[in-house]
C-alpha atoms as a PDB file:
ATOM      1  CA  UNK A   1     -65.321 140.196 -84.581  1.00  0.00           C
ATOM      2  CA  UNK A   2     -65.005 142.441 -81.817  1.00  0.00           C
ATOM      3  CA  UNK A   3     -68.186 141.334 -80.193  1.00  0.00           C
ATOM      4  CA  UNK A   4     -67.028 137.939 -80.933  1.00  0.00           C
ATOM      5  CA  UNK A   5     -64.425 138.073 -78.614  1.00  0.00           C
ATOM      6  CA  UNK A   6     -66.643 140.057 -75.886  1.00  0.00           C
ATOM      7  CA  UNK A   7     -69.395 137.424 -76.313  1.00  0.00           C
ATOM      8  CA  UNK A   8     -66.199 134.687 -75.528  1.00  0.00           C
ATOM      9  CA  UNK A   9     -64.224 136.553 -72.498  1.00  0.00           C
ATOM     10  CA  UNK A  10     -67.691 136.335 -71.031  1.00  0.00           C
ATOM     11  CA  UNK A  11     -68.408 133.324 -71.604  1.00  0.00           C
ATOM     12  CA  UNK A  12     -65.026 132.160 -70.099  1.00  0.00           C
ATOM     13  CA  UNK A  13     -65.387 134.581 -67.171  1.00  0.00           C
ATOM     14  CA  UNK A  14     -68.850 132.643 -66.485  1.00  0.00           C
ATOM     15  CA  UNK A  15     -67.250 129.001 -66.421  1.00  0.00           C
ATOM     16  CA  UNK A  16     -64.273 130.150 -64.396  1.00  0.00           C
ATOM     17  CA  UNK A  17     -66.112 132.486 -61.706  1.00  0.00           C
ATOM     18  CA  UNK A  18     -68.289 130.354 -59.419  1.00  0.00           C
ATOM     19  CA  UNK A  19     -64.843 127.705 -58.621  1.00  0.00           C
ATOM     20  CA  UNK A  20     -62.645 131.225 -57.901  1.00  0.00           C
ATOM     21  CA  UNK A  21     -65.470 132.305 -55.811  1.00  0.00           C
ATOM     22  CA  UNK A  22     -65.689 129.409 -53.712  1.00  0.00           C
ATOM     23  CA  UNK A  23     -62.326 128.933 -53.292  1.00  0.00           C
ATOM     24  CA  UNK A  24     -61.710 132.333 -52.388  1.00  0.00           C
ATOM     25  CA  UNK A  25     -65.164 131.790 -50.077  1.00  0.00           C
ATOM     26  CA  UNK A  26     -63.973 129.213 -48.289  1.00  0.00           C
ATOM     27  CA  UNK A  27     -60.591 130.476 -47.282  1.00  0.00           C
ATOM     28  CA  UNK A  28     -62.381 133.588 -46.454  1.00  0.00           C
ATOM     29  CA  UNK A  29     -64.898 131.767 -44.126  1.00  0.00           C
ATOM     30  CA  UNK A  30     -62.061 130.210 -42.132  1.00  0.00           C
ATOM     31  CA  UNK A  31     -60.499 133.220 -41.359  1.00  0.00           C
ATOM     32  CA  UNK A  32     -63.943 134.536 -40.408  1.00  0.00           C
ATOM     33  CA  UNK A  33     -64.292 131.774 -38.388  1.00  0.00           C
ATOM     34  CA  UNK A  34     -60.808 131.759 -36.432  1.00  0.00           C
ATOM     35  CA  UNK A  35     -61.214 135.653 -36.330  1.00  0.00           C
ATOM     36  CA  UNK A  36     -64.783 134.932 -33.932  1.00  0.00           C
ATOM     37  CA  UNK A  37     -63.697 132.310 -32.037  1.00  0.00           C
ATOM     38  CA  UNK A  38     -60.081 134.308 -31.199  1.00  0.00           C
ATOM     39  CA  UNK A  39     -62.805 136.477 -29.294  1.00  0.00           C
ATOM     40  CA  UNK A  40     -62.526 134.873 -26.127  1.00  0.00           C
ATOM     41  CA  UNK A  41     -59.959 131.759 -26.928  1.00  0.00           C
ATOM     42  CA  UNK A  42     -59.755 129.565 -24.774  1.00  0.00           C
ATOM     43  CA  UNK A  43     -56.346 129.366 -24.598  1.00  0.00           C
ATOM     44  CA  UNK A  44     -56.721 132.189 -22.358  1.00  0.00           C
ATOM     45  CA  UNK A  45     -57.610 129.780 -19.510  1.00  0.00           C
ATOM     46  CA  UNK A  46     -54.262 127.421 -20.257  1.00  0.00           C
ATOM     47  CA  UNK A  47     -52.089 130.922 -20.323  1.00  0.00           C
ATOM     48  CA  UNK A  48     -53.196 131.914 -16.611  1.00  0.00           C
ATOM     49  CA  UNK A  49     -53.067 128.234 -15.379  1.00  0.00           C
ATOM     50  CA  UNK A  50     -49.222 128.592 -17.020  1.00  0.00           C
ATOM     51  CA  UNK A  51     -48.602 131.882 -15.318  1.00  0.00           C
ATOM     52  CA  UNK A  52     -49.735 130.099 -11.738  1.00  0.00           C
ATOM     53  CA  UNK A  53     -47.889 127.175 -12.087  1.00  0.00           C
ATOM     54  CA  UNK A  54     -44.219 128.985 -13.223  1.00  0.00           C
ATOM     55  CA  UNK A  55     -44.896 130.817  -9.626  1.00  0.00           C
ATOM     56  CA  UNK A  56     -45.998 127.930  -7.526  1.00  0.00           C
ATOM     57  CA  UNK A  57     -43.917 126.044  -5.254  1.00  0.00           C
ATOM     58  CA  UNK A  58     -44.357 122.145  -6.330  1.00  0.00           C
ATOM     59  CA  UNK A  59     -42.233 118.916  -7.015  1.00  0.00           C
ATOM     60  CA  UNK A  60     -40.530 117.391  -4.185  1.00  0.00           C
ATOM     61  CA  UNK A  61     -38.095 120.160  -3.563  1.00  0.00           C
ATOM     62  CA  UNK A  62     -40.883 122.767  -3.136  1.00  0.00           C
ATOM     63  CA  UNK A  63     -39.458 125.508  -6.019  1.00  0.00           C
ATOM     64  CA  UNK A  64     -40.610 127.334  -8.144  1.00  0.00           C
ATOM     65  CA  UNK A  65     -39.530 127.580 -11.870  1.00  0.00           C
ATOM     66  CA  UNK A  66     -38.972 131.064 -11.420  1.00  0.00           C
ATOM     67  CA  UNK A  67     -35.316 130.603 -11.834  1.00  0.00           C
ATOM     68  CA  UNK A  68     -35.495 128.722 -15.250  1.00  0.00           C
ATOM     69  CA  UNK A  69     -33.141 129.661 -17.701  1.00  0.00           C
ATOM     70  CA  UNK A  70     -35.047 129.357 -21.261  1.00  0.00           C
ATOM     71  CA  UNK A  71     -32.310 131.072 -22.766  1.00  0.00           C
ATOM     72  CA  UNK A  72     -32.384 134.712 -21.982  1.00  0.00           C
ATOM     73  CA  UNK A  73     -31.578 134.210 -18.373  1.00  0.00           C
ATOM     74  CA  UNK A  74     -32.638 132.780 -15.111  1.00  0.00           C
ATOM     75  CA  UNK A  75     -36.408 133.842 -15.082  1.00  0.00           C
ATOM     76  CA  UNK A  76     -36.601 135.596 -18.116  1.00  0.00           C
ATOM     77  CA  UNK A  77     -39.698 134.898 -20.314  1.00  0.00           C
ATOM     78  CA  UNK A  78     -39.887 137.269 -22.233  1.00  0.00           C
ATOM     79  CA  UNK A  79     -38.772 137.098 -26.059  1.00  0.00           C
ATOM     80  CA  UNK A  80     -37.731 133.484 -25.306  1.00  0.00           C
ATOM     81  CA  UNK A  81     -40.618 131.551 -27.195  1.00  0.00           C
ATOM     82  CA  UNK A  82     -39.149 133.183 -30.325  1.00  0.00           C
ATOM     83  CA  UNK A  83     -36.089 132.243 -30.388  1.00  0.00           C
ATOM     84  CA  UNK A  84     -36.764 128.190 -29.070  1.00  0.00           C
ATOM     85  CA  UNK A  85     -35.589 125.557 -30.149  1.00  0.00           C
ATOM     86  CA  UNK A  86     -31.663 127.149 -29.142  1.00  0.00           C
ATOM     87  CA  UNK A  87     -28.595 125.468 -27.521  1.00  0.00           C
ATOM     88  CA  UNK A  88     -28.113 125.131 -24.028  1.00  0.00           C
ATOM     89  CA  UNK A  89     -24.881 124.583 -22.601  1.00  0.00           C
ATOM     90  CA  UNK A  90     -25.894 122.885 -19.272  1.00  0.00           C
ATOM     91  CA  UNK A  91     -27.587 120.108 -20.965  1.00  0.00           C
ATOM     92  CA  UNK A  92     -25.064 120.148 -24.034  1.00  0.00           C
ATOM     93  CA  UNK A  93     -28.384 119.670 -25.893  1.00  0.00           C
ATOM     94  CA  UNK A  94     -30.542 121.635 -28.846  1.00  0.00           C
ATOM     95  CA  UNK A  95     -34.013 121.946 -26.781  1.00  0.00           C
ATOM     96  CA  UNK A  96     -37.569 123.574 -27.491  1.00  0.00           C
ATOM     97  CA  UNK A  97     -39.856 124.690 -25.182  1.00  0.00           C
ATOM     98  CA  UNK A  98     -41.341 122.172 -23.787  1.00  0.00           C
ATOM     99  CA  UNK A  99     -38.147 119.988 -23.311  1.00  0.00           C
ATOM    100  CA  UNK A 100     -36.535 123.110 -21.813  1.00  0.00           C
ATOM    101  CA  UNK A 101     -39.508 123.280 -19.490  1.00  0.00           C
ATOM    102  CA  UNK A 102     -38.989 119.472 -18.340  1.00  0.00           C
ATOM    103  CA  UNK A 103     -35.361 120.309 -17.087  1.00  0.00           C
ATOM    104  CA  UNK A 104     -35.976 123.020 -15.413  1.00  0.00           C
ATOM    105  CA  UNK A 105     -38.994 121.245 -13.396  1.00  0.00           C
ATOM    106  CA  UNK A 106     -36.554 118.049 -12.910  1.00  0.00           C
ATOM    107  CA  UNK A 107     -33.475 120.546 -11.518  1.00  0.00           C
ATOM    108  CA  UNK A 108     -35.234 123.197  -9.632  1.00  0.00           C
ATOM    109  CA  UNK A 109     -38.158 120.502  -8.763  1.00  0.00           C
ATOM    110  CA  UNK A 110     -37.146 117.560  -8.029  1.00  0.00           C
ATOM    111  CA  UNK A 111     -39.782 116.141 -10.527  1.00  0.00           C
ATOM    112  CA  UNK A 112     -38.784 112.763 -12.745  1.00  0.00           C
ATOM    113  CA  UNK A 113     -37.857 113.705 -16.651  1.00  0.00           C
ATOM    114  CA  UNK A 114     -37.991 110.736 -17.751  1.00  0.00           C
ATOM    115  CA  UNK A 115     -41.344 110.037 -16.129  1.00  0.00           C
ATOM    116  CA  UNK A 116     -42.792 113.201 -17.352  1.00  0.00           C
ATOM    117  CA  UNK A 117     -41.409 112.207 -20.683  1.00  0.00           C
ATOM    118  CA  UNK A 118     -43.393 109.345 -20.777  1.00  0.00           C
ATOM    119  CA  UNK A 119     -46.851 110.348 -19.549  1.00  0.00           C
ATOM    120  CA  UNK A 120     -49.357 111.004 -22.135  1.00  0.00           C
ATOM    121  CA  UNK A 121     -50.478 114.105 -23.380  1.00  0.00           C
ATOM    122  CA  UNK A 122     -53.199 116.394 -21.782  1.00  0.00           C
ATOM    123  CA  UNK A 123     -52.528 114.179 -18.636  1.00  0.00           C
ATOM    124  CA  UNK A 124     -50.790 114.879 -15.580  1.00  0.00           C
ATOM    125  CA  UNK A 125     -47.687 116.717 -15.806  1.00  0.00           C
ATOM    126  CA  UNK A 126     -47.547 116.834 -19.582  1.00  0.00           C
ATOM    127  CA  UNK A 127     -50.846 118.642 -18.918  1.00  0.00           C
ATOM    128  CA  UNK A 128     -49.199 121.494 -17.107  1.00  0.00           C
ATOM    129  CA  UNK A 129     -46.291 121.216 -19.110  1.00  0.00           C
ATOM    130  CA  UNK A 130     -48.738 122.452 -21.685  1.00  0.00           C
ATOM    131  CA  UNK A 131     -50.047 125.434 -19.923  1.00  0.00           C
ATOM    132  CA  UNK A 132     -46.592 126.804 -18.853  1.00  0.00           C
ATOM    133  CA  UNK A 133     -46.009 126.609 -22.494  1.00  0.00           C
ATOM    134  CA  UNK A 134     -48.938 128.533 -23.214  1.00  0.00           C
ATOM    135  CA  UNK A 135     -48.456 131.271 -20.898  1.00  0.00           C
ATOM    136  CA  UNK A 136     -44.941 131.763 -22.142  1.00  0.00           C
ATOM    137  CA  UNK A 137     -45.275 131.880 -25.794  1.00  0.00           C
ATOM    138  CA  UNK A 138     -48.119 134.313 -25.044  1.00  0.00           C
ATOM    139  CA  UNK A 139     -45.490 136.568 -23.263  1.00  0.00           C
ATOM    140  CA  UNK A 140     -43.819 136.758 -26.510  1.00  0.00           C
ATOM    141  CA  UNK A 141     -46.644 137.365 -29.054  1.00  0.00           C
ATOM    142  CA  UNK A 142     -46.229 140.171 -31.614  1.00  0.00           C
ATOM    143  CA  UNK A 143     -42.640 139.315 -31.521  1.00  0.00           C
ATOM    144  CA  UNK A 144     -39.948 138.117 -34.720  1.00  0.00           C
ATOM    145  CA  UNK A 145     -38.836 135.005 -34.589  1.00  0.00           C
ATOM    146  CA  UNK A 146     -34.954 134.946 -34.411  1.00  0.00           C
ATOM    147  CA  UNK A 147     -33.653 131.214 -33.801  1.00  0.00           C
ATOM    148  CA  UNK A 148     -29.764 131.453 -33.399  1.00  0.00           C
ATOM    149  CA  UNK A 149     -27.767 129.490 -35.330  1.00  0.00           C
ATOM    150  CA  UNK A 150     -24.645 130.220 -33.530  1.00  0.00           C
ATOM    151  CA  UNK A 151     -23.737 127.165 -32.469  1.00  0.00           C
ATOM    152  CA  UNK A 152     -22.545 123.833 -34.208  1.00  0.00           C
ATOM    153  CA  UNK A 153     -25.354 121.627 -32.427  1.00  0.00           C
ATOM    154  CA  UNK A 154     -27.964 124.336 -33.900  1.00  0.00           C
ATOM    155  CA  UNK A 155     -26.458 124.381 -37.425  1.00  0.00           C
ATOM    156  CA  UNK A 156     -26.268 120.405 -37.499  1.00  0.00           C
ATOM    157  CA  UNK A 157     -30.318 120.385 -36.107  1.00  0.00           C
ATOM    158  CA  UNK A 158     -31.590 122.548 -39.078  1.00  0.00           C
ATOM    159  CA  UNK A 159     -29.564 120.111 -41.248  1.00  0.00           C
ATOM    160  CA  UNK A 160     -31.030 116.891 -39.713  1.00  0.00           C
ATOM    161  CA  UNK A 161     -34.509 118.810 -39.502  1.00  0.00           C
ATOM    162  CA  UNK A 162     -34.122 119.521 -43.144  1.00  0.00           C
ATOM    163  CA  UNK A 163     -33.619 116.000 -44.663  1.00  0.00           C
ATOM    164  CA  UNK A 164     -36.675 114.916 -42.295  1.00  0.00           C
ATOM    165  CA  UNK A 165     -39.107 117.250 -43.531  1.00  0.00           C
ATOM    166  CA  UNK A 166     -37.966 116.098 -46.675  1.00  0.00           C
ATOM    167  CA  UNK A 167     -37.555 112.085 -45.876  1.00  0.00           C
ATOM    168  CA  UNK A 168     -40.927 109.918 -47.485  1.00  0.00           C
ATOM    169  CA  UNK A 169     -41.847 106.538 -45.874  1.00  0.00           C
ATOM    170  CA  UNK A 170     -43.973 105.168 -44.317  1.00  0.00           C
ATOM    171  CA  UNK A 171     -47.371 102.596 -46.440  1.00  0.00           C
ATOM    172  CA  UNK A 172     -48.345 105.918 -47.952  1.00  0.00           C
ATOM    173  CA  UNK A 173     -44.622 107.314 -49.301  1.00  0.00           C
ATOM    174  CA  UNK A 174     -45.818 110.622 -47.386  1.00  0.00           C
ATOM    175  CA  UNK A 175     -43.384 113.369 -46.100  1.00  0.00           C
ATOM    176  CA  UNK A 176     -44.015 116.418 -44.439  1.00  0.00           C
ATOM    177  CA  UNK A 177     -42.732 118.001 -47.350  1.00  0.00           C
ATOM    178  CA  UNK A 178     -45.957 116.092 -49.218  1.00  0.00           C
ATOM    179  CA  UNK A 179     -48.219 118.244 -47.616  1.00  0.00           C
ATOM    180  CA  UNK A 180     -46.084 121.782 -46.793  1.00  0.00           C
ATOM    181  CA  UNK A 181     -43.246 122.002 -49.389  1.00  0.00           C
ATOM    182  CA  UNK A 182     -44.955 124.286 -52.190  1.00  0.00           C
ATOM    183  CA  UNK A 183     -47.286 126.719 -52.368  1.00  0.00           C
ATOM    184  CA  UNK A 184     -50.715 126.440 -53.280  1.00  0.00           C
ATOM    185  CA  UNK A 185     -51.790 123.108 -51.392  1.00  0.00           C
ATOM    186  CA  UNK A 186     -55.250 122.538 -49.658  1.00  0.00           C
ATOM    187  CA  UNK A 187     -56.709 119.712 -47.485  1.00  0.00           C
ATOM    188  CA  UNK A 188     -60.520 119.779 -48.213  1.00  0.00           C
ATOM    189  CA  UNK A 189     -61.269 123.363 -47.304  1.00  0.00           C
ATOM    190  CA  UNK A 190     -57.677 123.870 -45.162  1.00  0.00           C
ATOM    191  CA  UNK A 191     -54.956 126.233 -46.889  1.00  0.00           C
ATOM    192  CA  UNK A 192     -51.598 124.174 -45.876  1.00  0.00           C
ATOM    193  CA  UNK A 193     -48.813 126.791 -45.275  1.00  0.00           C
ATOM    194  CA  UNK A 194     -45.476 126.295 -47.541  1.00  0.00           C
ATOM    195  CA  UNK A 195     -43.181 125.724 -44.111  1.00  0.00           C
ATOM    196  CA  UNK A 196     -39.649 125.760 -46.396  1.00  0.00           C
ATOM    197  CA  UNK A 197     -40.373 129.500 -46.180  1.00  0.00           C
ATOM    198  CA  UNK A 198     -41.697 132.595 -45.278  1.00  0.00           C
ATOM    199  CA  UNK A 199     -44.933 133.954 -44.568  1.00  0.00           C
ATOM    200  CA  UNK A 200     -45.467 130.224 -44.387  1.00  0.00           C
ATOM    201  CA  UNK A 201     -43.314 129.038 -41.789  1.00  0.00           C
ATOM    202  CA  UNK A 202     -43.362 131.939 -39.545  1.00  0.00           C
ATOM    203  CA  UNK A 203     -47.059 131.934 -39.553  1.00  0.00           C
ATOM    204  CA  UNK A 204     -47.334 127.888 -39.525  1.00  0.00           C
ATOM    205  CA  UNK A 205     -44.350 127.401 -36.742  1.00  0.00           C
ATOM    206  CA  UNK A 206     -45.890 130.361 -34.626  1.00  0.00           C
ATOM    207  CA  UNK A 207     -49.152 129.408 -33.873  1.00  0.00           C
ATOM    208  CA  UNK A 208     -48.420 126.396 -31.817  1.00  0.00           C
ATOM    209  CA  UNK A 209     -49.418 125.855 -28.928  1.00  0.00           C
ATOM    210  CA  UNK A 210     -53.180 126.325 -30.338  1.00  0.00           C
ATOM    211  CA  UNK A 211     -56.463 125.480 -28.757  1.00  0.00           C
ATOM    212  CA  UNK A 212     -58.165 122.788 -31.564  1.00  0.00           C
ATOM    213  CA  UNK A 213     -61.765 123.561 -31.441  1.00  0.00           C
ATOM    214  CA  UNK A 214     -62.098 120.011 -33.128  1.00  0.00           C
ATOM    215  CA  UNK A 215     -61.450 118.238 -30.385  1.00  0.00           C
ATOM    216  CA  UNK A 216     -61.381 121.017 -27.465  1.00  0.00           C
ATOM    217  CA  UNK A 217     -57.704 120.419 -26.719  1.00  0.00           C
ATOM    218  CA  UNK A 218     -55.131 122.628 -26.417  1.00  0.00           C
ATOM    219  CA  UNK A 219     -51.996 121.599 -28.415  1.00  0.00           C
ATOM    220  CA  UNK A 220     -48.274 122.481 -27.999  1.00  0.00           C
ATOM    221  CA  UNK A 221     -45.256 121.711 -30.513  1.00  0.00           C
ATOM    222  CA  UNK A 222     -44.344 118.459 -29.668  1.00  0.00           C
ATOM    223  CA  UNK A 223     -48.062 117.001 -29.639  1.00  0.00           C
ATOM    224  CA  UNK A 224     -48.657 118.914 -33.311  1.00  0.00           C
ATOM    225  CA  UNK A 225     -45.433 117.243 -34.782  1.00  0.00           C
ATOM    226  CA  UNK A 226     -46.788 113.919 -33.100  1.00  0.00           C
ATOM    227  CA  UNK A 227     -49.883 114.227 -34.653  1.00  0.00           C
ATOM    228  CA  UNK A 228     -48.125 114.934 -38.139  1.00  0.00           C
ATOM    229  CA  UNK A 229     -46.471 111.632 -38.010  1.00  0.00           C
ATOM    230  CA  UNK A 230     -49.519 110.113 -36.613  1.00  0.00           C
ATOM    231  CA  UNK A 231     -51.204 110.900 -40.319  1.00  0.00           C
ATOM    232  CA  UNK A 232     -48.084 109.717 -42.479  1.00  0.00           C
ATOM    233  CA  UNK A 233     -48.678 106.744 -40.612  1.00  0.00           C
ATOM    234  CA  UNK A 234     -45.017 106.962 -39.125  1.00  0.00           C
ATOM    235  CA  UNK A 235     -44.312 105.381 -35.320  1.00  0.00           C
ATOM    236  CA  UNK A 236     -44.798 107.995 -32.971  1.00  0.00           C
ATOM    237  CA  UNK A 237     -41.970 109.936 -31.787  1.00  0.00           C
ATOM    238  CA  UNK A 238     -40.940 110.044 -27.881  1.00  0.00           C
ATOM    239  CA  UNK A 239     -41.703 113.365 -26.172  1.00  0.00           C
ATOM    240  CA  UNK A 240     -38.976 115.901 -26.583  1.00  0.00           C
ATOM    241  CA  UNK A 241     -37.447 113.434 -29.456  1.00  0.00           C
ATOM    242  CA  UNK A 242     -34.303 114.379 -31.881  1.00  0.00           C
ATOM    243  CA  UNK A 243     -36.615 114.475 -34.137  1.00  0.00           C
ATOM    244  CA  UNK A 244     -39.037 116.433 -33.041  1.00  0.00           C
ATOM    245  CA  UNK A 245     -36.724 119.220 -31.950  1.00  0.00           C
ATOM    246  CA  UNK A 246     -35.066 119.368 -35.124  1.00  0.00           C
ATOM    247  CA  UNK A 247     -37.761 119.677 -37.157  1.00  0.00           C
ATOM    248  CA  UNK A 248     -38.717 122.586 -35.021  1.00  0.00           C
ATOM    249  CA  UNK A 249     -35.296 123.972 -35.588  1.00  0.00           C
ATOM    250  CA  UNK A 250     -35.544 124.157 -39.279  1.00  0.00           C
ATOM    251  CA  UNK A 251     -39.413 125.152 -39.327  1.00  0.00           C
ATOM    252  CA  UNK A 252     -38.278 128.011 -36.642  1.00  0.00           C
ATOM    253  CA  UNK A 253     -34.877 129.087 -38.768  1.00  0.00           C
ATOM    254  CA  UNK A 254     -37.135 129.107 -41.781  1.00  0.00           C
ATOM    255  CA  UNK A 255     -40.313 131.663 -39.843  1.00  0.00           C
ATOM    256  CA  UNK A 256     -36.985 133.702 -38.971  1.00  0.00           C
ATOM    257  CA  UNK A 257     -38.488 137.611 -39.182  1.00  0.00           C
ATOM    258  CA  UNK A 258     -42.195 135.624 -38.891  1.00  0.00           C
ATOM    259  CA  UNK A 259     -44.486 137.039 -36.167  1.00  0.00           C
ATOM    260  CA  UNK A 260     -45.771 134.779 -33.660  1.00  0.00           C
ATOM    261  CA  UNK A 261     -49.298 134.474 -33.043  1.00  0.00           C
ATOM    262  CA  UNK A 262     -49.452 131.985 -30.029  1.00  0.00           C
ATOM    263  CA  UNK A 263     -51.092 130.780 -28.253  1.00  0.00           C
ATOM    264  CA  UNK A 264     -53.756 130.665 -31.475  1.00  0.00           C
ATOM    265  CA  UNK A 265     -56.294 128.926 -32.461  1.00  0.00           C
ATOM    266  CA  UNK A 266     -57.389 126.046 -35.065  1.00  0.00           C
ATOM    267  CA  UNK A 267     -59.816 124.260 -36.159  1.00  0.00           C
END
């Protein structure tokens, strides 16, 4: 009897090893994979072109953004990435990063917001926009994400983020809960992190911006939540959107104590 059951553990130990193995093969080769290519990421190249242009004198007014205030004080850029999306009382408005970074180049430079706003990404302005967003998420890697949640606009923006992480439409009844509300999920050979919580959403929300080897690109927030509702088939939000910034709110509150990573990059 007792061999029996030997003969049968092995027999079950056979049938279930070779899918276990190339699961666990799989996610192992990605991680290989990101881990060789983070050897000289070119993300690198986007973090000094950010560092150059947050000293430069441009826009019509000549300035630099040296005196931007992304929430630790005029200038200060360190630790601010990690705790972005916040409140800002000039603007009386929740911002992220890149949003933030569009004031500051409309007060202090004279550029146009709303032009900026509506140039496409990886062109023009939105380009650099990009790069200063780079560099100063980099300043702030190792660090704990720490969103405050202080104020009543930040408190209501992790409640709107909430219900649309959790909101299904569009032809395919997709949310983005669909794809990162458990744990467990893949797309083809892609782990999908659980963002409702941690490690998920500290290590999901803080590796954006990320070079994309896919398409050699280099990606910031807003452009990776674009590109999320691009594949639910939703319209496509505006640039620095309610949306958009709430949804970063809630995946930010949610990576609270997460380490950020950025710039990183993805496939």
């Amino acid at each position: 009897m007792k061999q029996t059951k030997l003969i049968l553990v092995a027999a079950l130990t056979g049938a279930l090893a070779p899918g276990a193995w190339a699961q666990k093969s799989a996610a192992d080769g990605i991680a290989e994979y990101r881990a060789m290519l983070a050897d000289g990421n070119p993300s690198e190249l986007f973090e000094a072109k950010g560092e150059d242009l947050w000293k430069q004198k441009r826009g019509p007014k000549k300035e630099s953004l040296e005196r931007c205030d992304l929430g630790k004080g005029p200038g200060i850029v360190k630790g601010a990435f990690v705790e972005l999306p916040r409140f800002f009382a000039d603007t009386r408005k929740v911002q992220d990063l890149e949003s933030r970074l569009v004031t500051c180049m409309e007060t202090l430079q004279g550029f146009n917001a709303a032009d900026i706003a509506k140039t496409p990404f990886g062109r023009g302005e939105q380009n650099n926009v990009t790069a200063l967003a780079t560099w100063i998420s980099g300043e702030s890697r190792g660090m704990k994400f720490n969103l405050p949640q202080t104020e009543v606009a930040e408190k209501t923006m992790y409640e709107v983020g909430k219900r649309l992480f959790f909101a299904r439409g569009g032809p395919h009844d997709f949310s983005c809960a669909s794809c990162h509300g458990e744990d467990g999920k893949r797309i083809r050979l892609q782990d999908l992190p659980n963002l409702t919580q941690n490690p998920g959403a500290g290590s999901g929300f803080g590796a954006w911006p990320a070079y994309r080897v896919s398409n050699g690109q280099m990606w910031g927030m807003q452009l990776r939540l674009n590109d999320c509702y691009r594949q639910q088939r939703f319209p496509y939000p505006l640039f620095g959107s309610d949306a958009t910034i709430a949804l970063g709110v809630y995946l930010g509150v949610n990576g609270k104590g997460g380490e950020s990573i950025a710039p990183a990059i993805k496939r």
